[in-house]
PDB file of N, CA and C in Angstrom:
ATOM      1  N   UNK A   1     -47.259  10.596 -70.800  1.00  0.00           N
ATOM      2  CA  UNK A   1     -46.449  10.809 -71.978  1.00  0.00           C
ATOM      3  C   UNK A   1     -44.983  10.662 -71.568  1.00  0.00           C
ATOM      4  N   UNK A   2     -44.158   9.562 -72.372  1.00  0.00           N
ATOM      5  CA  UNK A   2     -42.876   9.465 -72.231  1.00  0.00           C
ATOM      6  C   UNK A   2     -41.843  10.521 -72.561  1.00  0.00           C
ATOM      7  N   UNK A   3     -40.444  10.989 -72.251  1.00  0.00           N
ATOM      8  CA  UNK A   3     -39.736  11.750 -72.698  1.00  0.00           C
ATOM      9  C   UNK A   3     -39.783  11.677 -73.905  1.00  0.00           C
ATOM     10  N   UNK A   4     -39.832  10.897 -74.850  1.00  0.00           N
ATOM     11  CA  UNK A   4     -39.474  10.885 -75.866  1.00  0.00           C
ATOM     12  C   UNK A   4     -40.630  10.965 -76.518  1.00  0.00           C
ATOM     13  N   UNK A   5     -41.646  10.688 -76.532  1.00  0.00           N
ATOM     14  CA  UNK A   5     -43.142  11.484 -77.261  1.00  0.00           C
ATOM     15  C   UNK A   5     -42.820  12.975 -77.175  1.00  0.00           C
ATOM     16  N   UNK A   6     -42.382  13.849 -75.344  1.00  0.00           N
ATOM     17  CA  UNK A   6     -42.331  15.186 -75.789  1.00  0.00           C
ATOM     18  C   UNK A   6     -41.433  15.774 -76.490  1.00  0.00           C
ATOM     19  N   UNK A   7     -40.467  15.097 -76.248  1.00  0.00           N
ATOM     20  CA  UNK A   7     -39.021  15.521 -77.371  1.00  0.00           C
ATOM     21  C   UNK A   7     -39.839  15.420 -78.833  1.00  0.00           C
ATOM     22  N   UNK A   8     -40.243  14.089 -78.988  1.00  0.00           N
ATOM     23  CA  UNK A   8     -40.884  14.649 -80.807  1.00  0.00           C
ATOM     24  C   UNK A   8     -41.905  15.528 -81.173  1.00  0.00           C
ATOM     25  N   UNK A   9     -42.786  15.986 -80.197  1.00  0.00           N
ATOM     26  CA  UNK A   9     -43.697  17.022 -80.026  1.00  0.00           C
ATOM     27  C   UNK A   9     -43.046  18.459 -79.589  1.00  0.00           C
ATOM     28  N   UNK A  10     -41.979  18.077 -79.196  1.00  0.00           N
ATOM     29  CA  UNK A  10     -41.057  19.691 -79.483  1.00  0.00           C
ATOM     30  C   UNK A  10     -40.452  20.057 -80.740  1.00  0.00           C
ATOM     31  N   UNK A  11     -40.314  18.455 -81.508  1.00  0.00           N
ATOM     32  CA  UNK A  11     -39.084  19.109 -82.710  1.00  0.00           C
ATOM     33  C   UNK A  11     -40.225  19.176 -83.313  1.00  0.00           C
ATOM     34  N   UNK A  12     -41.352  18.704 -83.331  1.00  0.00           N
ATOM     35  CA  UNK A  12     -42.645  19.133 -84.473  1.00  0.00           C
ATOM     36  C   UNK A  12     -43.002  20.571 -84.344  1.00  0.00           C
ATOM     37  N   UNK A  13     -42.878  21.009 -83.504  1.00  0.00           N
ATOM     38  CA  UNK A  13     -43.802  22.382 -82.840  1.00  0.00           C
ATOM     39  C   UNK A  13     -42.167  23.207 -83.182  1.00  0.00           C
ATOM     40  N   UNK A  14     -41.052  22.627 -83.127  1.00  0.00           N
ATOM     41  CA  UNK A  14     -39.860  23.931 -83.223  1.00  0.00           C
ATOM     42  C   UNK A  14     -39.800  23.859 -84.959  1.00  0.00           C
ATOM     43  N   UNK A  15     -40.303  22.835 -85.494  1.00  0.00           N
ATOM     44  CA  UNK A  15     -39.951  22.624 -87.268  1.00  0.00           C
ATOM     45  C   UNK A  15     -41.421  23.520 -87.446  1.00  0.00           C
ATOM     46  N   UNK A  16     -42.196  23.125 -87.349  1.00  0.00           N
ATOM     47  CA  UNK A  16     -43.300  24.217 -87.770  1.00  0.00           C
ATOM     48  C   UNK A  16     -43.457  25.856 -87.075  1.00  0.00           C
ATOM     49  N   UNK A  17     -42.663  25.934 -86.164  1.00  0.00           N
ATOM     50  CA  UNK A  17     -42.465  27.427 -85.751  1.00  0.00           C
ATOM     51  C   UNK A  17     -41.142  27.827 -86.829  1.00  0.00           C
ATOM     52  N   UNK A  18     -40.238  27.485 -87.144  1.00  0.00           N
ATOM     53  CA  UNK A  18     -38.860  27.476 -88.131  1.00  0.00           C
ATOM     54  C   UNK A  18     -40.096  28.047 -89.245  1.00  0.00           C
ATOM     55  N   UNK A  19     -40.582  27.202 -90.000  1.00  0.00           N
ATOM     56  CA  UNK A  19     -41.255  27.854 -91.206  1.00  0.00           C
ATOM     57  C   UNK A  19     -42.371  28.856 -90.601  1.00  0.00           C
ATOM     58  N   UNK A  20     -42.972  28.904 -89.929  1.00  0.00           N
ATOM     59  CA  UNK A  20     -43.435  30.324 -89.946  1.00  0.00           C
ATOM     60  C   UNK A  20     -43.051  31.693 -89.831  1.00  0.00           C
ATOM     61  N   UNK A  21     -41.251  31.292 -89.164  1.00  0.00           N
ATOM     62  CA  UNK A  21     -40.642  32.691 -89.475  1.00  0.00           C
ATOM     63  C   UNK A  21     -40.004  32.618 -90.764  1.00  0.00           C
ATOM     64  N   UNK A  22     -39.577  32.118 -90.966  1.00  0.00           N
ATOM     65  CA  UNK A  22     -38.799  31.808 -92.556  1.00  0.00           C
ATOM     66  C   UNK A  22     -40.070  32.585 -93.306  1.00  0.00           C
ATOM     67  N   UNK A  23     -41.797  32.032 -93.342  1.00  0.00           N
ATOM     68  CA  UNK A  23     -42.520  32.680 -94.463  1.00  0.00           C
ATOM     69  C   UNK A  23     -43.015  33.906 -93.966  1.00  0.00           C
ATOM     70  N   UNK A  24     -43.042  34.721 -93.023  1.00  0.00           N
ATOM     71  CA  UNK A  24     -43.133  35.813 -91.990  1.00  0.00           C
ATOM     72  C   UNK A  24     -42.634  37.324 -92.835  1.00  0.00           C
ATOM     73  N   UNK A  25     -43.622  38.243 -93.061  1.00  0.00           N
ATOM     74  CA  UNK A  25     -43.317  39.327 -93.780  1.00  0.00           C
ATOM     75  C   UNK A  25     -43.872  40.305 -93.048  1.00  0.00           C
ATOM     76  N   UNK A  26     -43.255  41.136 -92.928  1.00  0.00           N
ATOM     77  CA  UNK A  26     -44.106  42.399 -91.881  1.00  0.00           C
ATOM     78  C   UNK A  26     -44.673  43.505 -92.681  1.00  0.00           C
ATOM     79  N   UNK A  27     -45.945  43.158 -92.745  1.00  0.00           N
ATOM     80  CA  UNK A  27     -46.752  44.263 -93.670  1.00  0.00           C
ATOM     81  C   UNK A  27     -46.829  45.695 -93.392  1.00  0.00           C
ATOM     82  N   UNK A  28     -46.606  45.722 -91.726  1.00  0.00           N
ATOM     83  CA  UNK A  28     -46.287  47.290 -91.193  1.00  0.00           C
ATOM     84  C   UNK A  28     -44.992  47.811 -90.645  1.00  0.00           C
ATOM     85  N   UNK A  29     -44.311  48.255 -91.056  1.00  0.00           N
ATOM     86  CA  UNK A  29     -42.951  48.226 -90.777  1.00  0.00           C
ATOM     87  C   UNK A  29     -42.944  49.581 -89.620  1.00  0.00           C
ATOM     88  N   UNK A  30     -43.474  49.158 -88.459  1.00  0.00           N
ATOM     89  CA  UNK A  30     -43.499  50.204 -86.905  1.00  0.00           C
ATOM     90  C   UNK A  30     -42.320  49.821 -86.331  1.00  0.00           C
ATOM     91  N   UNK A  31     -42.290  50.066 -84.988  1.00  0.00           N
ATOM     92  CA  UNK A  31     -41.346  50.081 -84.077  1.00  0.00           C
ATOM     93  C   UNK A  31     -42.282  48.697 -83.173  1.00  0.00           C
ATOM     94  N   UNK A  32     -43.182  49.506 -83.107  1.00  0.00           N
ATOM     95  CA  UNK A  32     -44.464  47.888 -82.467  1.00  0.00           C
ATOM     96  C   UNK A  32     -44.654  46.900 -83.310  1.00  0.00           C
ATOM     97  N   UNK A  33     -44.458  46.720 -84.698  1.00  0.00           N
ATOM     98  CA  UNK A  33     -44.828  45.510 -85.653  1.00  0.00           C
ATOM     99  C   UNK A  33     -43.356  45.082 -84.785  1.00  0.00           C
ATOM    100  N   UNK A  34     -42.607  45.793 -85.051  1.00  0.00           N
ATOM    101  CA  UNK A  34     -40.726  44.780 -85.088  1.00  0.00           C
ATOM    102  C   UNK A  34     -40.897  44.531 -83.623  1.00  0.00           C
ATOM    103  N   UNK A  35     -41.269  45.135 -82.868  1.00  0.00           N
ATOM    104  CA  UNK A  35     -41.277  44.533 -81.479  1.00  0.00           C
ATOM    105  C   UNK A  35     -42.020  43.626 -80.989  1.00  0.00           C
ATOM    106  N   UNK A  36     -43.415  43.191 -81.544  1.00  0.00           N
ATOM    107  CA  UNK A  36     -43.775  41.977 -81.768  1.00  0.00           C
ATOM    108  C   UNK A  36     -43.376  40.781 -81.991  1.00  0.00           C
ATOM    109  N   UNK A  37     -42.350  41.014 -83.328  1.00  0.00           N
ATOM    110  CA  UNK A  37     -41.909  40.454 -83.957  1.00  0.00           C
ATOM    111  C   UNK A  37     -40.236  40.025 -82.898  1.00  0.00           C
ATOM    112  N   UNK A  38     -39.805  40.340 -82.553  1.00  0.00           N
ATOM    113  CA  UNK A  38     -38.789  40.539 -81.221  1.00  0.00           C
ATOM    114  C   UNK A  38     -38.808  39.533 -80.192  1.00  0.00           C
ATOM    115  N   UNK A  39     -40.371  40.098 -79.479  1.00  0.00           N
ATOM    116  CA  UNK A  39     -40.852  38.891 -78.970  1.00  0.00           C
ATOM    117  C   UNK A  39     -40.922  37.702 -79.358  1.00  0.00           C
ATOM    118  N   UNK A  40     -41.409  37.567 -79.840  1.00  0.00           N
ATOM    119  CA  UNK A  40     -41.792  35.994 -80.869  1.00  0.00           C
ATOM    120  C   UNK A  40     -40.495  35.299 -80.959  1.00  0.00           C
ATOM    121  N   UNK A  41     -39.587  36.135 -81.752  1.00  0.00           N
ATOM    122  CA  UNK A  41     -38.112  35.407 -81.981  1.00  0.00           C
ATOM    123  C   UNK A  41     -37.445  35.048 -80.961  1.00  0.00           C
ATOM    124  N   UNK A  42     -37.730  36.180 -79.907  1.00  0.00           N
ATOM    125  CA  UNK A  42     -37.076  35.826 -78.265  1.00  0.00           C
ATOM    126  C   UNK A  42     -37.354  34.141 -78.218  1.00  0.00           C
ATOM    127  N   UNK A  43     -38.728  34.437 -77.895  1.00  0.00           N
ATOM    128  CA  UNK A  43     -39.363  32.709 -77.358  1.00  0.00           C
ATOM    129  C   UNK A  43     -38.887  31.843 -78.028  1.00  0.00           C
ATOM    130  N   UNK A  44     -38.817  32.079 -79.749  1.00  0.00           N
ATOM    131  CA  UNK A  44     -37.999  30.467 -80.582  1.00  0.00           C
ATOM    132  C   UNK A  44     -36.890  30.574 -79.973  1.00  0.00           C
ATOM    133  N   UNK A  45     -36.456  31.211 -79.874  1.00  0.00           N
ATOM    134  CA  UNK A  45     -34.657  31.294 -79.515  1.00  0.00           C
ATOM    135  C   UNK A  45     -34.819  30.769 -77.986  1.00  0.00           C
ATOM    136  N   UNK A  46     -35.342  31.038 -77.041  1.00  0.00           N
ATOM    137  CA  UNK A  46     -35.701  30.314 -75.885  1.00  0.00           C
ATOM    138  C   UNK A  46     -36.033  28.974 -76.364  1.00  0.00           C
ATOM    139  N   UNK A  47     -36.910  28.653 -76.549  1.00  0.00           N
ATOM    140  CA  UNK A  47     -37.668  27.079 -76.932  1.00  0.00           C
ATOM    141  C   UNK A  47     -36.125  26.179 -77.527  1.00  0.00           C
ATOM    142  N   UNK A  48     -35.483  27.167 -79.031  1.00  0.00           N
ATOM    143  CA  UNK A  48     -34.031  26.296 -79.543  1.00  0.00           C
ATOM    144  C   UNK A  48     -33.154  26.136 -78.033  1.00  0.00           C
ATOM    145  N   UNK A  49     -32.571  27.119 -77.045  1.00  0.00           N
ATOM    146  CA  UNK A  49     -31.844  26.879 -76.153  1.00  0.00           C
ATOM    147  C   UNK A  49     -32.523  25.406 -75.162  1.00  0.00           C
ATOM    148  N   UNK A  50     -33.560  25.561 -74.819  1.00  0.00           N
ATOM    149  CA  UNK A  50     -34.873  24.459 -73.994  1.00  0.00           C
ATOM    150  C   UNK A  50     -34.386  23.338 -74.386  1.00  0.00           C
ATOM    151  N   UNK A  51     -34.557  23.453 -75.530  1.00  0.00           N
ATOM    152  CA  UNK A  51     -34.598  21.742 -76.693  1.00  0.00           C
ATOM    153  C   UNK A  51     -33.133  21.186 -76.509  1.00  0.00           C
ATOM    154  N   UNK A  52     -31.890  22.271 -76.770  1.00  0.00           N
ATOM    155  CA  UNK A  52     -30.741  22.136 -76.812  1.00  0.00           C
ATOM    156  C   UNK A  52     -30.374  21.505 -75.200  1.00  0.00           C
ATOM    157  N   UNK A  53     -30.862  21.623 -74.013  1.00  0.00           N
ATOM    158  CA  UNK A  53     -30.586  21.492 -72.802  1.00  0.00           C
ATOM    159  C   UNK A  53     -31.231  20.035 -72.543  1.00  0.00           C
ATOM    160  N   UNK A  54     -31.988  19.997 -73.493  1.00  0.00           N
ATOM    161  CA  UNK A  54     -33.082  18.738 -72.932  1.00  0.00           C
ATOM    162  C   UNK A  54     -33.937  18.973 -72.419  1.00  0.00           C
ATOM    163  N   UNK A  55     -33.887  20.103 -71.854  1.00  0.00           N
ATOM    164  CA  UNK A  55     -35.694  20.862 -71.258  1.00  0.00           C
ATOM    165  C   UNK A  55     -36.818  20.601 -72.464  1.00  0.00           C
ATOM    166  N   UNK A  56     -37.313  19.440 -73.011  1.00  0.00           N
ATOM    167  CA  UNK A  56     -38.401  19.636 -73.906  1.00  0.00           C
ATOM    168  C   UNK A  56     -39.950  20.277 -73.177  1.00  0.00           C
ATOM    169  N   UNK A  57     -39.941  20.226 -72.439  1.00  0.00           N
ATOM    170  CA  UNK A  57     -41.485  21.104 -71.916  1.00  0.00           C
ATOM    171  C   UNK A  57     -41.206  22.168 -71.852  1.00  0.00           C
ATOM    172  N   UNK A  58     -40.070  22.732 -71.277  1.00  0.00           N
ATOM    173  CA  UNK A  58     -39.781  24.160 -71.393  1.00  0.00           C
ATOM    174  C   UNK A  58     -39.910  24.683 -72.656  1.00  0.00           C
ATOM    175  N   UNK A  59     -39.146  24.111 -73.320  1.00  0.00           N
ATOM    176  CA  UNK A  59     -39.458  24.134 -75.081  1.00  0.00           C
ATOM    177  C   UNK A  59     -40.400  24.493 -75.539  1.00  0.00           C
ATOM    178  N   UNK A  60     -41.557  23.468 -75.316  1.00  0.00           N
ATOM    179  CA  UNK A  60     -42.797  23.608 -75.827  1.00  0.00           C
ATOM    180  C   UNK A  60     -43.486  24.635 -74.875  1.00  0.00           C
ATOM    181  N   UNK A  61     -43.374  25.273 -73.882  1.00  0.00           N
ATOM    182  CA  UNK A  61     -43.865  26.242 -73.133  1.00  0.00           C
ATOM    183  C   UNK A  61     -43.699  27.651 -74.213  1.00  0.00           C
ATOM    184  N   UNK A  62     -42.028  27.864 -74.194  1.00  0.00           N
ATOM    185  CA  UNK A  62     -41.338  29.028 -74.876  1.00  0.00           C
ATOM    186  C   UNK A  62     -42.220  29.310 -76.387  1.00  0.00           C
ATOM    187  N   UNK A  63     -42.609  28.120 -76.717  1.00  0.00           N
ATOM    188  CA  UNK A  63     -42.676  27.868 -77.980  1.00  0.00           C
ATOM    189  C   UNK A  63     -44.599  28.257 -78.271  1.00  0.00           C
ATOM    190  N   UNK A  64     -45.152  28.239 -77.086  1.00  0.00           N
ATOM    191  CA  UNK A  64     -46.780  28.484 -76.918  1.00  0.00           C
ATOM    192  C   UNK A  64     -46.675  30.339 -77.036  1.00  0.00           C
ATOM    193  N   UNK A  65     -45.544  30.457 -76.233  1.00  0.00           N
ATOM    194  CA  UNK A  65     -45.385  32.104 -76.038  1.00  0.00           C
ATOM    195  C   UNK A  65     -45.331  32.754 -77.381  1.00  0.00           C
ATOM    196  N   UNK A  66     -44.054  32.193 -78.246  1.00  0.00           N
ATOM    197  CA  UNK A  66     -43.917  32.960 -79.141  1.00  0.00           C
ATOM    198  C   UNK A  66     -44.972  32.646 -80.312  1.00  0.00           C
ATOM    199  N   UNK A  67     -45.899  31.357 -80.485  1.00  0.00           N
ATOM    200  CA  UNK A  67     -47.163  31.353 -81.063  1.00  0.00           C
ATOM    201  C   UNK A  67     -48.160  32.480 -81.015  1.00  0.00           C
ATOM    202  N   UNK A  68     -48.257  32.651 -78.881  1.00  0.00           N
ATOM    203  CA  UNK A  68     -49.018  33.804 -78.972  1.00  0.00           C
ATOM    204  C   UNK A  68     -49.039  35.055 -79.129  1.00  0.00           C
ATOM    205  N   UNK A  69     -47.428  35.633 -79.502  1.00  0.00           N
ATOM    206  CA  UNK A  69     -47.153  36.864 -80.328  1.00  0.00           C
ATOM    207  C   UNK A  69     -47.211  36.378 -81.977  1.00  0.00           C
ATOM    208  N   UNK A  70     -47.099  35.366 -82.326  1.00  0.00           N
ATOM    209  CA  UNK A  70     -46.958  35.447 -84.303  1.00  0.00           C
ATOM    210  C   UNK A  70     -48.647  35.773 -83.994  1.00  0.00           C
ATOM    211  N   UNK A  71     -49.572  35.262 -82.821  1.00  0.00           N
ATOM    212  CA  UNK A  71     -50.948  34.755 -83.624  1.00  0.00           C
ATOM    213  C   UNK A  71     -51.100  36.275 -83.302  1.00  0.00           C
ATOM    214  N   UNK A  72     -50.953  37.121 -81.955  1.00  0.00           N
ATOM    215  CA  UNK A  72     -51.625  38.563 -82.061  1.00  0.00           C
ATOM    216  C   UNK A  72     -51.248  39.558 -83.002  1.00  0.00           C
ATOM    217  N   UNK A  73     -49.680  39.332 -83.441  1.00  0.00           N
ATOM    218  CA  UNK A  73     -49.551  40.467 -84.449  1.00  0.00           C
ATOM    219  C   UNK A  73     -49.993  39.891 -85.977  1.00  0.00           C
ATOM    220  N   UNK A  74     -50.606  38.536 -86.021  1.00  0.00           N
ATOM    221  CA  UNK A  74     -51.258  39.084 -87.459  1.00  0.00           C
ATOM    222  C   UNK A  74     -52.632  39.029 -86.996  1.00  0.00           C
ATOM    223  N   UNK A  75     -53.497  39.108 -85.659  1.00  0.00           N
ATOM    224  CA  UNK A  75     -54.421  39.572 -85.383  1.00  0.00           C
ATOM    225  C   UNK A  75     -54.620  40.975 -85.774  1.00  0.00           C
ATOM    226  N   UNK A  76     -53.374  42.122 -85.416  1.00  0.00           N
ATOM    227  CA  UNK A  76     -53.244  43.623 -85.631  1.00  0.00           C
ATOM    228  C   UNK A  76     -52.702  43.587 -86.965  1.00  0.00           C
ATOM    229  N   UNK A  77     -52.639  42.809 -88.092  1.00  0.00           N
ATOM    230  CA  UNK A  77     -52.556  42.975 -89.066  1.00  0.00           C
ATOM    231  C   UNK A  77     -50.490  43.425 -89.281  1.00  0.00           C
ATOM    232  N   UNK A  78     -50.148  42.916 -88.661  1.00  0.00           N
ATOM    233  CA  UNK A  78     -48.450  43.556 -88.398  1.00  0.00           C
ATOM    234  C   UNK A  78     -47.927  42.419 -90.075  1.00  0.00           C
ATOM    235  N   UNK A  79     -48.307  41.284 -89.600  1.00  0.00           N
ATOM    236  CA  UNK A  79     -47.922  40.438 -90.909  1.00  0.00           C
ATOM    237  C   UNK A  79     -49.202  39.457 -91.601  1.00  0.00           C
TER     238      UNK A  79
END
């Protein structure tokens, strides 16, 4: 895979992480729902800095992380 396949497989994966916090509602309003939720934003905000550097794998790394906090806290029902 060329740089530029992963660069567009980062802005796909950072545009579809963008709308899942944008539609993102926290059904339990804890100290652990928001800290979930913390996490998650950490990693986009990592993945946006990644992308911004030209690190696109890093990107898409940051960007697996904060998937796997949106996917466990609506596993625990947080959103």
């Amino acid at each position: 895979m060329c740089n530029d396949e992963i660069k567009e497989r980062a802005e796909k994966y950072l545009n579809n992480a963008k709308v899942l916090f944008e539609n993102l509602t926290l059904t339990v309003n804890t100290e652990e729902s928001r800290k979930f939720y913390e996490m998650a934003m950490n990693y986009y905000n990592d993945a946006l800095y990644f992308y911004g550097k030209g690190n696109f794998i890093e990107a898409i790394i940051a960007l697996e992380y904060a998937e796997g906090w949106l996917d466990a806290g609506k596993f625990i029902k947080f959103w």
